[in-house]
Protein backbone atom coordinates (compact mmCIF):
# COMPACT_ATOMS: atom_id res chain seq x y z
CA UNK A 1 9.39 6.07 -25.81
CA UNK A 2 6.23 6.10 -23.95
CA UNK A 3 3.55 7.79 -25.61
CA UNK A 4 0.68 9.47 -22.96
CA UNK A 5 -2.98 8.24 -24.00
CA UNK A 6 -5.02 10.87 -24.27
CA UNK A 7 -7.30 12.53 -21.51
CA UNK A 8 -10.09 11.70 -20.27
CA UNK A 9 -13.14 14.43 -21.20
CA UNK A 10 -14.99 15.71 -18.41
CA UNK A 11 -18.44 14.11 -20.86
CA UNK A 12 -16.32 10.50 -21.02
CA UNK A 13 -15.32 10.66 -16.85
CA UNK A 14 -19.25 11.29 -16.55
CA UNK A 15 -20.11 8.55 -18.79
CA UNK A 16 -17.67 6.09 -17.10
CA UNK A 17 -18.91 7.05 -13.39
CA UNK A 18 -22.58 6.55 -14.60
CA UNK A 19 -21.94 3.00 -15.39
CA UNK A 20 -20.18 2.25 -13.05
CA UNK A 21 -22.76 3.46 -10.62
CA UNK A 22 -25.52 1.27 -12.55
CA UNK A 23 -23.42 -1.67 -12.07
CA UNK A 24 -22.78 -0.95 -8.33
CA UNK A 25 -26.08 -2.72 -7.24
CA UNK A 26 -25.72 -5.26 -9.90
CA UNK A 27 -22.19 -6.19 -8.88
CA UNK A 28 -22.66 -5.93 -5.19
CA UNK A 29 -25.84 -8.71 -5.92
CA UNK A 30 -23.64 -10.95 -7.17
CA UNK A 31 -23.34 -13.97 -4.91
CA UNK A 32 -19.64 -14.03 -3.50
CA UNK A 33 -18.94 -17.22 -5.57
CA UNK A 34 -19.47 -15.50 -8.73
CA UNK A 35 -16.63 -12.43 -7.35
CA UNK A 36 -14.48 -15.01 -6.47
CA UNK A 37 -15.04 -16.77 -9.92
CA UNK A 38 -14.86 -13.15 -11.82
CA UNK A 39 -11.31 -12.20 -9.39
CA UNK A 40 -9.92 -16.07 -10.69
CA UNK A 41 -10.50 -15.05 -14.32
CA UNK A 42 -9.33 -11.94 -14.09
CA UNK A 43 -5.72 -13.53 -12.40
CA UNK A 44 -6.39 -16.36 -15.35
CA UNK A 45 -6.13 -13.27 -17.91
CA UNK A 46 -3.30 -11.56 -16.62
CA UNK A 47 -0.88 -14.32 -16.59
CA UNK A 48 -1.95 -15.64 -19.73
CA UNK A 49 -1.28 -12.16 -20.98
CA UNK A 50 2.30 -12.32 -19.62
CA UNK A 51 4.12 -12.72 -22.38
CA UNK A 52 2.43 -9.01 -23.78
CA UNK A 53 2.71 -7.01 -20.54
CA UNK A 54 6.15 -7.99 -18.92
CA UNK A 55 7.72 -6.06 -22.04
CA UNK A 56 5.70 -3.13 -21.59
CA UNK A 57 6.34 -2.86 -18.26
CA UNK A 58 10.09 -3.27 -18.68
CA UNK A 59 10.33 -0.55 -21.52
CA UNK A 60 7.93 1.69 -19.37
CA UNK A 61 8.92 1.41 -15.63
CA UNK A 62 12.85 0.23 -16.72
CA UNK A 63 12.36 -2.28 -14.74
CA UNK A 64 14.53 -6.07 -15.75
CA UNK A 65 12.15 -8.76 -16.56
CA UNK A 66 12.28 -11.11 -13.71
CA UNK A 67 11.39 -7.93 -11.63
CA UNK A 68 8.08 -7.29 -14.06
CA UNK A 69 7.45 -11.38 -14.15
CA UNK A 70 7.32 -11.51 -10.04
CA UNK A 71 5.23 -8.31 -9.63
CA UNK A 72 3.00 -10.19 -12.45
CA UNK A 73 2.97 -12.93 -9.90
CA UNK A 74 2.35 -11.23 -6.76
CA UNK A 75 -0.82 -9.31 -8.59
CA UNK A 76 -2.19 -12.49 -9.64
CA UNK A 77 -1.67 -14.60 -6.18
CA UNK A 78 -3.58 -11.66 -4.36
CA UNK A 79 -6.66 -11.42 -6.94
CA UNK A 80 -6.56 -15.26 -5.90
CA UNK A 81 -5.83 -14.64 -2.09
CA UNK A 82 -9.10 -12.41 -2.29
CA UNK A 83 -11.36 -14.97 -4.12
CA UNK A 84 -10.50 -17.23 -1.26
CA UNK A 85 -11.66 -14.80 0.89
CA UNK A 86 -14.90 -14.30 -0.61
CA UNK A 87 -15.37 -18.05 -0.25
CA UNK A 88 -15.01 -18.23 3.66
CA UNK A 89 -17.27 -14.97 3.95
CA UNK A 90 -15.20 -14.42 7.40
CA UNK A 91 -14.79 -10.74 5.94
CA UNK A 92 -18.28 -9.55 6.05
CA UNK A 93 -18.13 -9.50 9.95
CA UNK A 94 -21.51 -11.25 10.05
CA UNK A 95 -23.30 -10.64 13.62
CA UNK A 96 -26.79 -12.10 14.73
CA UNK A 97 -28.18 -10.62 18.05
CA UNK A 98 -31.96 -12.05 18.27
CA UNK A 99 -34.29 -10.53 20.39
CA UNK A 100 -34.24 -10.28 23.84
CA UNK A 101 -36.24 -8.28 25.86
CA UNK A 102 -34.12 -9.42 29.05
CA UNK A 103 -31.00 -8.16 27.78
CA UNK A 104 -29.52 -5.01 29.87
CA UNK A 105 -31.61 -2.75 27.38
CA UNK A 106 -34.78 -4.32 25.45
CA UNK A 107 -33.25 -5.62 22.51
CA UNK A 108 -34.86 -6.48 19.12
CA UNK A 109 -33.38 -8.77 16.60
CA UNK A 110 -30.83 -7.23 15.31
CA UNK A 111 -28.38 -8.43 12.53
CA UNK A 112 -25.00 -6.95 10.73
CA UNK A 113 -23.07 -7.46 8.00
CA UNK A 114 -20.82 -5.37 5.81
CA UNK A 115 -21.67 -3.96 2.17
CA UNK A 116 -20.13 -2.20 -0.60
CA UNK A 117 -19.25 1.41 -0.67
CA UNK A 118 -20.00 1.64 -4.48
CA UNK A 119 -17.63 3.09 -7.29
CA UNK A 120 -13.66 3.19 -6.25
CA UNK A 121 -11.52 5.28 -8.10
CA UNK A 122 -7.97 3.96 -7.80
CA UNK A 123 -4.38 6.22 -8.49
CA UNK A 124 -1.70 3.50 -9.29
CA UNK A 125 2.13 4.02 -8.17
CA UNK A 126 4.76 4.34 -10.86
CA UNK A 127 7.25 2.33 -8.62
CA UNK A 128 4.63 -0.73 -8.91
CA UNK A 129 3.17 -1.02 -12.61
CA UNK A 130 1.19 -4.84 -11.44
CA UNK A 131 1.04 -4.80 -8.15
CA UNK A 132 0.29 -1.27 -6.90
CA UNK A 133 -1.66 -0.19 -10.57
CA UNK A 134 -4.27 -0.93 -12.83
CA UNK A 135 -4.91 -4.81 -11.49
CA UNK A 136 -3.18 -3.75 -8.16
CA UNK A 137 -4.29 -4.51 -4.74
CA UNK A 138 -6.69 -1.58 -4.21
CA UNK A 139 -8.42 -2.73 -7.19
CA UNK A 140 -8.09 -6.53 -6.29
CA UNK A 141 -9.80 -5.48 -3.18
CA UNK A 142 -12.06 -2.90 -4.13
CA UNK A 143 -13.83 -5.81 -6.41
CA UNK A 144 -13.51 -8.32 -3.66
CA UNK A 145 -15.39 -5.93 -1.72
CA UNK A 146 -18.18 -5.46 -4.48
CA UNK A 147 -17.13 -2.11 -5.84
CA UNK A 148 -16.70 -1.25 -9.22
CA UNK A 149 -13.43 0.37 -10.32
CA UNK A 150 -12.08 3.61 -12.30
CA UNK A 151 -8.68 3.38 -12.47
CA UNK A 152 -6.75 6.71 -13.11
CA UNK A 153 -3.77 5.47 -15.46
CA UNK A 154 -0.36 6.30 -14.26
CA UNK A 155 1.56 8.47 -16.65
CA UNK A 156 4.74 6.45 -15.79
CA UNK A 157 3.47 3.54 -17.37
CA UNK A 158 0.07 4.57 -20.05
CA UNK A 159 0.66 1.95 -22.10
CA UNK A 160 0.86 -0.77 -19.84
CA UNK A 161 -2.04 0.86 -18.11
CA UNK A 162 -4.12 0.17 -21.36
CA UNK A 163 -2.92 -2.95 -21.63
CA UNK A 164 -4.21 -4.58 -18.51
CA UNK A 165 -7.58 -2.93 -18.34
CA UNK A 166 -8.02 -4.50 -21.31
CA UNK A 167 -7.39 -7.77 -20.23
CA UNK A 168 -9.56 -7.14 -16.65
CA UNK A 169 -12.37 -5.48 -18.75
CA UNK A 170 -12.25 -8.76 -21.18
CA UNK A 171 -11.74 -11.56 -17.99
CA UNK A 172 -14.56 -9.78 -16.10
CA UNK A 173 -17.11 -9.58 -19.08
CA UNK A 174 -15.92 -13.41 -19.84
CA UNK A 175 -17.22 -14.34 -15.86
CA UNK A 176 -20.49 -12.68 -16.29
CA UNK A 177 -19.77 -9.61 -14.30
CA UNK A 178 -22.20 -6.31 -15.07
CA UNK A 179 -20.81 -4.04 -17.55
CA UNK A 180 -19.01 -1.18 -15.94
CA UNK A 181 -17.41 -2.84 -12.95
CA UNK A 182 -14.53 -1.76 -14.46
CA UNK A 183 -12.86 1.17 -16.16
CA UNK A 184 -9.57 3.09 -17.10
CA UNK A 185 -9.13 6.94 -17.23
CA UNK A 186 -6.42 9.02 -18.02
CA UNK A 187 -5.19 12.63 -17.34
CA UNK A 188 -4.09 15.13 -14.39
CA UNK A 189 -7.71 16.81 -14.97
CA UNK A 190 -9.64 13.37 -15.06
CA UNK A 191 -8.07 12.30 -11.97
CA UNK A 192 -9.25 15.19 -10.08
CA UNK A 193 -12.35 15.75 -11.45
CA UNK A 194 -13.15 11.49 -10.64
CA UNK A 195 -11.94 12.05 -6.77
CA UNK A 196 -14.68 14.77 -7.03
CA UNK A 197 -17.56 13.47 -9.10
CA UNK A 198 -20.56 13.09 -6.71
CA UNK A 199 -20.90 9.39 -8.20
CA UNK A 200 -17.61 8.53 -6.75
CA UNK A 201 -17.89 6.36 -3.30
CA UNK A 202 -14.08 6.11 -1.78
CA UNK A 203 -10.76 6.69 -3.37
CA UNK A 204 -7.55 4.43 -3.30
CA UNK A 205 -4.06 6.23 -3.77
CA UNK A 206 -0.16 5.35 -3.71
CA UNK A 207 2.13 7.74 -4.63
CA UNK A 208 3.70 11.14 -2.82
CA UNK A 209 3.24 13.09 0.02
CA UNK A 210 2.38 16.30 -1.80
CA UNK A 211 -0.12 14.42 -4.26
CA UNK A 212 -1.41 12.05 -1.97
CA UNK A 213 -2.69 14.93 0.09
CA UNK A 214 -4.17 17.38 -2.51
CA UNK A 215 -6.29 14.93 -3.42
CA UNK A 216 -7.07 14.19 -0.41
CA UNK A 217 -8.11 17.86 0.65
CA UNK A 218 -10.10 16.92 -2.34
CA UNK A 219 -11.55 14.18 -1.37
CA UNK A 220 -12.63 15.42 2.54
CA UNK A 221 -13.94 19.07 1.40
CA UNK A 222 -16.66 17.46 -0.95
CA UNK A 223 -20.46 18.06 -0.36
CA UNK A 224 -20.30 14.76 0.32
CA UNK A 225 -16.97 13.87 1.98
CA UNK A 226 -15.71 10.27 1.02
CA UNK A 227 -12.81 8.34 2.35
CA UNK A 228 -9.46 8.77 0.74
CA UNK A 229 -7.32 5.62 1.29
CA UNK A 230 -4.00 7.01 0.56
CA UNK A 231 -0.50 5.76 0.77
CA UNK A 232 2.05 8.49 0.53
CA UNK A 233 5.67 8.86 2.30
CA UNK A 234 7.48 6.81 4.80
CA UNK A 235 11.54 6.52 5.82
CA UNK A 236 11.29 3.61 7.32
CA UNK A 237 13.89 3.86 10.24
CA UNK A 238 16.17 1.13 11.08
CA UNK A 239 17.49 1.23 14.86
CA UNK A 240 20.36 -1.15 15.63
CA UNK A 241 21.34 -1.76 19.26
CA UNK A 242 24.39 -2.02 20.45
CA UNK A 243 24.37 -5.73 22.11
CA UNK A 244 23.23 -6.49 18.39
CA UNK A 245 26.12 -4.72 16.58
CA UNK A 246 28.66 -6.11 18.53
CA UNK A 247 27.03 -9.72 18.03
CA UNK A 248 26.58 -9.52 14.45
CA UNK A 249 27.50 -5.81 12.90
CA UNK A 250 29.06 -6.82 9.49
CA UNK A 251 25.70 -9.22 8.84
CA UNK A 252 23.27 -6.30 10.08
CA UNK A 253 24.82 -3.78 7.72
CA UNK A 254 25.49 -5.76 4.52
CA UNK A 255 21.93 -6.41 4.97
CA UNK A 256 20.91 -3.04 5.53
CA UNK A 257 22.85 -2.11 2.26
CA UNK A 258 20.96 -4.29 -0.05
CA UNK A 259 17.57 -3.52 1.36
CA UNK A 260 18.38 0.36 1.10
CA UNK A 261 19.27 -0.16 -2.25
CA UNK A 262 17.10 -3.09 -3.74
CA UNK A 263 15.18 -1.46 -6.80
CA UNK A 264 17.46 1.26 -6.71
CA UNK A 265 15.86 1.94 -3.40
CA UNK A 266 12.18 2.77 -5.57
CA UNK A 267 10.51 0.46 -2.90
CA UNK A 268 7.63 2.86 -0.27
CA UNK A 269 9.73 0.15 2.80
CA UNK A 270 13.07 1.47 1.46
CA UNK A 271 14.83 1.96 4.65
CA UNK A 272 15.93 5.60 5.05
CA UNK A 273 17.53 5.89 8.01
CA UNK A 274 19.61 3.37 10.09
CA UNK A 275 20.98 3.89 13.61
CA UNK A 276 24.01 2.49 15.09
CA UNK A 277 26.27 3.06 17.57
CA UNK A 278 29.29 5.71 17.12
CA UNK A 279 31.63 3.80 17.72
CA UNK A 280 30.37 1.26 14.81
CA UNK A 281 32.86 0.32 12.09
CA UNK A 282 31.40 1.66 8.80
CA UNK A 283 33.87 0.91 6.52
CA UNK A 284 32.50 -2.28 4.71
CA UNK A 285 28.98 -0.29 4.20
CA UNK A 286 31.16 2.40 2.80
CA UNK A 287 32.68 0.17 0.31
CA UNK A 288 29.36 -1.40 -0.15
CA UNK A 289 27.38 1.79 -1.66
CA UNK A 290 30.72 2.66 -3.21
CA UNK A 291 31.10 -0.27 -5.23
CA UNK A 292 27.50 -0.56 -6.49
CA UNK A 293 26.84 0.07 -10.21
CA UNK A 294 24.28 2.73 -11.08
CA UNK A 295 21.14 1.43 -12.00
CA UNK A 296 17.77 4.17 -13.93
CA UNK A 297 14.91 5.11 -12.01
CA UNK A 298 11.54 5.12 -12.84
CA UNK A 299 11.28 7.78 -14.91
CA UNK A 300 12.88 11.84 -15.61
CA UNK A 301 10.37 12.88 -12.88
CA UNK A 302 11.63 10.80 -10.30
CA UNK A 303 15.02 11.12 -11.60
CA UNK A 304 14.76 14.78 -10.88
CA UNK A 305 13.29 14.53 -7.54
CA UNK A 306 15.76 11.86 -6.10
CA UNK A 307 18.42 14.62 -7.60
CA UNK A 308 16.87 17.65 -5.41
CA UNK A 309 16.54 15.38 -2.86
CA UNK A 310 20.36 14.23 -2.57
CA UNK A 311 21.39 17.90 -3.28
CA UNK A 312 19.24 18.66 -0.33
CA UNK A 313 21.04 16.33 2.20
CA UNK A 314 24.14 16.24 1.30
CA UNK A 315 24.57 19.97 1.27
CA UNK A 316 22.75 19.90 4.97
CA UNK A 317 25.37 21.21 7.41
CA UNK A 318 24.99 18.35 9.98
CA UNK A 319 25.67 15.93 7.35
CA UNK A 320 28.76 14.25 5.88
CA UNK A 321 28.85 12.34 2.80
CA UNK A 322 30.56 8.51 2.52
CA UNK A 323 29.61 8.03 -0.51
CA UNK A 324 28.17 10.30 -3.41
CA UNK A 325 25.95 8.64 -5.57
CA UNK A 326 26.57 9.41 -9.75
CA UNK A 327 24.50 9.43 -12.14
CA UNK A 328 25.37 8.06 -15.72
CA UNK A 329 23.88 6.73 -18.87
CA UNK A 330 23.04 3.59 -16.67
CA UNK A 331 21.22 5.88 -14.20
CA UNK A 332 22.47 6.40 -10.43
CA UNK A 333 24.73 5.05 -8.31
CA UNK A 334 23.63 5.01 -4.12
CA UNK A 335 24.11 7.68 -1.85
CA UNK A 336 25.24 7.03 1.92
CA UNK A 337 25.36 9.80 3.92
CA UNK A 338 26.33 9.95 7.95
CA UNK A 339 24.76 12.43 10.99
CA UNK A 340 24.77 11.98 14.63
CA UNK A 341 21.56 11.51 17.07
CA UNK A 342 21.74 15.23 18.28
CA UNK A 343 21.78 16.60 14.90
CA UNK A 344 19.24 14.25 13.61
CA UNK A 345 16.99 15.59 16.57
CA UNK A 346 17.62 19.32 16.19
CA UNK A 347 16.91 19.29 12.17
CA UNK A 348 14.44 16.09 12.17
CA UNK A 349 12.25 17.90 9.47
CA UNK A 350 15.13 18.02 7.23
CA UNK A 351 17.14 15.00 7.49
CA UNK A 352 13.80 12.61 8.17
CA UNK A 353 12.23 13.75 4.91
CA UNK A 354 11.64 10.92 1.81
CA UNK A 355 14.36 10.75 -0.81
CA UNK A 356 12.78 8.47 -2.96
CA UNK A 357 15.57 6.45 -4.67
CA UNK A 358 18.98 4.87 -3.69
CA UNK A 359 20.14 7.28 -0.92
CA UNK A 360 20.20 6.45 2.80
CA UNK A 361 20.91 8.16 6.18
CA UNK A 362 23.42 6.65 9.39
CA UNK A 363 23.11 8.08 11.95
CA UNK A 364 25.56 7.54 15.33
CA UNK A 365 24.53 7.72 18.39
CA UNK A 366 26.75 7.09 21.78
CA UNK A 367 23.73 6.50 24.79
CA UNK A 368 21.59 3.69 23.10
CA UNK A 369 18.60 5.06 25.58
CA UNK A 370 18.43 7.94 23.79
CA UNK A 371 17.37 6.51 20.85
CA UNK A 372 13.71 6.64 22.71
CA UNK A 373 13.95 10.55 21.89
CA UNK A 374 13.81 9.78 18.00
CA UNK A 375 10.23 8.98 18.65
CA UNK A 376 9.57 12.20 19.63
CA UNK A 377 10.58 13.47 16.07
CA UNK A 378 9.21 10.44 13.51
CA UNK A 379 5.99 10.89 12.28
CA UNK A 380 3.91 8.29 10.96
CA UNK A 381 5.60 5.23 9.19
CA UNK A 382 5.08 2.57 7.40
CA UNK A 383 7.94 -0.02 8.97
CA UNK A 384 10.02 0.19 11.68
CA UNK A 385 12.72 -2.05 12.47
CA UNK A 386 14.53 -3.05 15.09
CA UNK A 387 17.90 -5.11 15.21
CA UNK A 388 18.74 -6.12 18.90
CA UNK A 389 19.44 -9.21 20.92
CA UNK A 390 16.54 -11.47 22.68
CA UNK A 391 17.62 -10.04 26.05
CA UNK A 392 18.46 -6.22 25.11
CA UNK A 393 16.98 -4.40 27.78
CA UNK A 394 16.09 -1.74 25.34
CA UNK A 395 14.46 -3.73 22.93
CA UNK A 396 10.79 -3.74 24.13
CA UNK A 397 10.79 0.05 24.80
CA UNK A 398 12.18 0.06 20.89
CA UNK A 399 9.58 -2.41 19.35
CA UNK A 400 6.75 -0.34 22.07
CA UNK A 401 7.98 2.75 19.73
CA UNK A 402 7.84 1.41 16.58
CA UNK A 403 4.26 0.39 17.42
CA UNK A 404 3.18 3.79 18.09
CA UNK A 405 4.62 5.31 14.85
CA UNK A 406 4.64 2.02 12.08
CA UNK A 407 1.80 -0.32 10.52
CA UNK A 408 4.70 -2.75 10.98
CA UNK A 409 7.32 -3.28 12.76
CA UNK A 410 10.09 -5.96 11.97
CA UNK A 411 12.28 -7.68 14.38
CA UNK A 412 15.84 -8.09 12.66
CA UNK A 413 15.13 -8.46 9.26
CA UNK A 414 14.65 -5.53 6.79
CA UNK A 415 11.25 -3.97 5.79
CA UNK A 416 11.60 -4.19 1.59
CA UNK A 417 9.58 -7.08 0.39
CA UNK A 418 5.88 -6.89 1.73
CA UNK A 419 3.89 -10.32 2.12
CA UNK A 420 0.62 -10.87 0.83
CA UNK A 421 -1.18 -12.47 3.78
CA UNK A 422 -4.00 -12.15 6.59
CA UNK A 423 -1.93 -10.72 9.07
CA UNK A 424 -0.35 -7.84 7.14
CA UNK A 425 -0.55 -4.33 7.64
CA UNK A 426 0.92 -2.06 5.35
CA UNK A 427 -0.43 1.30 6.32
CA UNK A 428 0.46 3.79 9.52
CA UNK A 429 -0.39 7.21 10.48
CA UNK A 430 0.20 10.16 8.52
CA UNK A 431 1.96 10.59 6.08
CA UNK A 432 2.18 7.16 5.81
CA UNK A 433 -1.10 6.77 5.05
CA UNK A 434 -4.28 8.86 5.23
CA UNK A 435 -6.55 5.94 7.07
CA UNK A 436 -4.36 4.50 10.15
CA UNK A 437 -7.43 2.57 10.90
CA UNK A 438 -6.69 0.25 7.25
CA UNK A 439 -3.83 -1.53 5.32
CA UNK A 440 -3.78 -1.78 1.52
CA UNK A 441 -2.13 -5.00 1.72
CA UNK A 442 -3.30 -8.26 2.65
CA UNK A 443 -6.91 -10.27 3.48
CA UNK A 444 -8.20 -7.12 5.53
CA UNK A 445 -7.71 -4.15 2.97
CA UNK A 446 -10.90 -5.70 1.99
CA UNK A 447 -12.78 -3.85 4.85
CA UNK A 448 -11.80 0.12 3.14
CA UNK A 449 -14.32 -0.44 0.66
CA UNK A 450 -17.54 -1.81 2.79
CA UNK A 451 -19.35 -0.44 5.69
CA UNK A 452 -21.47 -1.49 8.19
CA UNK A 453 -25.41 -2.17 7.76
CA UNK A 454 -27.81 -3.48 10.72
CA UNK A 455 -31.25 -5.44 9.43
CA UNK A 456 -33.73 -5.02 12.54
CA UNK A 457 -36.40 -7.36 13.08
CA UNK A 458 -36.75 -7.76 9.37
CA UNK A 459 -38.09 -11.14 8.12
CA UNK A 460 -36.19 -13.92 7.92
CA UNK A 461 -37.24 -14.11 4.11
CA UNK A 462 -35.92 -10.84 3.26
CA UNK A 463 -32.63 -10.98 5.19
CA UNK A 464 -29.37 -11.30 3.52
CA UNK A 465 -28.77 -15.24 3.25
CA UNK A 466 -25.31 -14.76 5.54
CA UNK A 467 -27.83 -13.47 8.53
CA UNK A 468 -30.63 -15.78 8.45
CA UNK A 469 -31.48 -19.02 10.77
CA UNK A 470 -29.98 -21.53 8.31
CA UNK A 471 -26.91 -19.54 7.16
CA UNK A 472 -26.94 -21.12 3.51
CA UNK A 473 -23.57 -20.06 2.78
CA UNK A 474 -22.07 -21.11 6.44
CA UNK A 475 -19.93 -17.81 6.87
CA UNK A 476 -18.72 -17.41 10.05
CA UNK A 477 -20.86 -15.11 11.80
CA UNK A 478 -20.65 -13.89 16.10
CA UNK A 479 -24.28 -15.01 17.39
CA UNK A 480 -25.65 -13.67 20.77
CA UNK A 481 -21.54 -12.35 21.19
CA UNK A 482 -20.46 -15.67 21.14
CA UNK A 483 -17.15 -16.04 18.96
CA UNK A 484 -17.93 -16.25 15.13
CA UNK A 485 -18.60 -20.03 14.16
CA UNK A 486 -20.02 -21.56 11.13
């Protein structure tokens, strides 16, 4: 059973904050060799620690091990990803404009680069207990950036929580990083009170819509507003044309099945919603959801919410159920329910809302053009799909949609399963996120936690080493506008 550590005192929180405000310059100092050295020991630490956390994490999050083991791995490779990036320096946006009283208006010299915010507190998700937690990305990047960390434990997973901010508080002290770069909290009243506390610089989140956004309120009706970098809700809708169904329907929705359902559909990409023509044959998807074994969620809290949630749909008028999911000592069983375009439209707010576990939405439609109108009624998402043919006339209007709703949006393959790379954006306007502008995975969810500084005609001794003459550290950097070169 898990046991809940105890809450963090208001005195402690203060404590905490205060160093990790005193390291803030100290840590921000540090060349970007020495982060990149301190992110390497802390991935070092981790997986040598394997062999302790995997267990916790598959008692706590009831997750199987080779789950925990590649979530291990994927937290490790980006701490890694992000040293690299510290390395090339490409990140801090370096820009050298010297003076030039010819330009179009007198110019001095004027040089930018990108610093830290200062302290991060980070909210973990319970569906995520590496990669989106204690050692996840937002705290991989927050330290990349040169922030120091407070990390609000998850109560799905306290122990685990403990765990690993033991191991990043020992691999950070062991690479000569300032003490208080990083810290762990615990407790509904800590949390708050940390997204508060005046010492507090930006806030990372991923978790629900109703959560997500209190704190957020928090965050924006400070004193001192700071940015809340929040991940909350996100269907995820699949749209399946019909040149594509008829070329390749069984593939598209045996494939649909198992992303719907992989994690016992616990994933923020789950797709929710898929749409396909009426006259598609459903019967293998049918059998599909029917014939797959219940599997436990996260915990009773999400076990209780994915029950409302089902309750909720398939007692909706417009909808019919194919299969109803069960739940037994194993956990649930998937849920496939089955509405058509017009009904989807008329009660969007319903039927287009989160159910956060293994339940999914068809929905038929019988004029593939209309499936333009569901962009009318999606708010912001994470992924969209689309499954089409090369030369559907429909498909660029489709993928033209999905750009103005999604932070991503897939070409036919399925949205679970989130690569840790340059060019990834996992973010999208609201709900998806909070910040459309950012993406908490990949190279680039770096820039949440820096922000812009200009030196002006200060001397070259006292510059920054990335912005003067002899650029010691050859970052790339844009010089007179021309495109950023070594």
């Amino acid at each position: 059973m898990t046991t809940a550590a105890p809450d963090t005192t208001r005195e402690e929180l203060d404590a905490v904050l205060e160093r990790a405000a005193a390291a803030a310059p100290l840590y921000a100092a540090l060349p970007a060799a020495d982060r990149a050295r301190a992110l390497r020991t802390v991935a070092d630490s981790l997986d040598a620690a394997a062999g302790t956390l995997v267990p916790v994490a598959m008692a706590e999050a009831r997750y199987p091990e080779a789950r925990c083991r590649g979530e291990l791995g994927r937290t490790t490779f980006q701490l890694r990803l992000f040293a690299d990036v510290l390395e090339e320096g490409g990140y801090l946006e370096a820009m050298v404009d010297p003076e030039d009283p010819e330009w179009g208006t007198p110019r001095p010299d004027v040089r930018r680069l990108l610093v830290p915010l200062g302290p991060v507190v980070v909210f973990g998700a319970s569906n995520f207990p590496f990669a989106f937690s204690t050692a996840g990305g937002d705290t991989a990047s927050a330290l990349a950036a040169g922030c120091p960390v407070v990390v609000k434990a998850h109560p799905g997973h306290p122990e685990l929580a403990r765990l690993t901010a033991e191991t990043v508080v020992g691999a950070l002290a062991d690479a000569g990083a300032p003490e208080g770069v990083f810290a762990l909290v615990s407790g509904f009243e800590a949390g708050r009170r940390a997204v508060t506390h005046p010492l507090t610089r930006a806030v990372g989140f991923t978790g629900s819509i109703p959560g997500g956004r209190a704190l957020y309120d928090l965050a924006v009706s400070r004193p001192e507003p700071i940015p809340f970098y929040g991940e909350l809700g996100s269907v995820n809708p699949v749209f399946v044309t019909r040149a594509a169904m008829a070329a390749r329907g069984a593939e598209i929705l045996a494939g649909y099945a198992g992303s719907a359902t992989l994690g016992s559909g616990q994933f923020c990409t789950k797709p929710g919603v898929v749409f396909v023509p009426e006259d598609a044959p459903l019967d293998a998807l049918v059998a599909d959801f029917a014939g797959r074994a219940a599997a436990p969620l996260l915990n009773d809290r999400v076990t209780e919410g994915f029950a409302r949630g089902v309750d909720t749909l398939s007692g909706h008028p417009s909808t019919e159920v194919l299969v109803r999911g069960r739940e037994d000592a194993e956990g649930w069983s998937p849920t496939l329910l089955r509405t058509d375009l017009d009904s989807l439209l008329e009660h969007s707010e319903e039927l287009l809302t989160e159910c956060f576990g293994p339940s999914t939405l068809v929905v038929t439609y019988a004029d593939e053009r209309r499936l333009l109108e569901v962009g009318g009624a999606l708010h912001g998402q994470l992924t969209v799909t689309v499954h089409g043919q090369d030369d559907d006339p429909l498909a660029p209007a489709l993928l033209a949609l999905g750009a103005s709703v999604a932070g991503r949006v897939i070409w036919n393959g399925w949205p679970t399963g989130v690569a840790v790379t340059h060019a990834m954006t996992h973010g999208g306007p609201y709900p998806a996120t909070t910040a459309p502008a950012h993406t908490s995975v990949g190279s680039t969810a770096i820039r949440r936690f820096l922000r812009p500084v200009t030196y002006q005609s200060v001397p070259q001794s006292l510059l920054p080493p990335e912005l003067r003459d002899d650029n010691p550290r050859s970052v790339p950097r844009r010089v007179n506008g021309a495109p950023p070169s070594a």
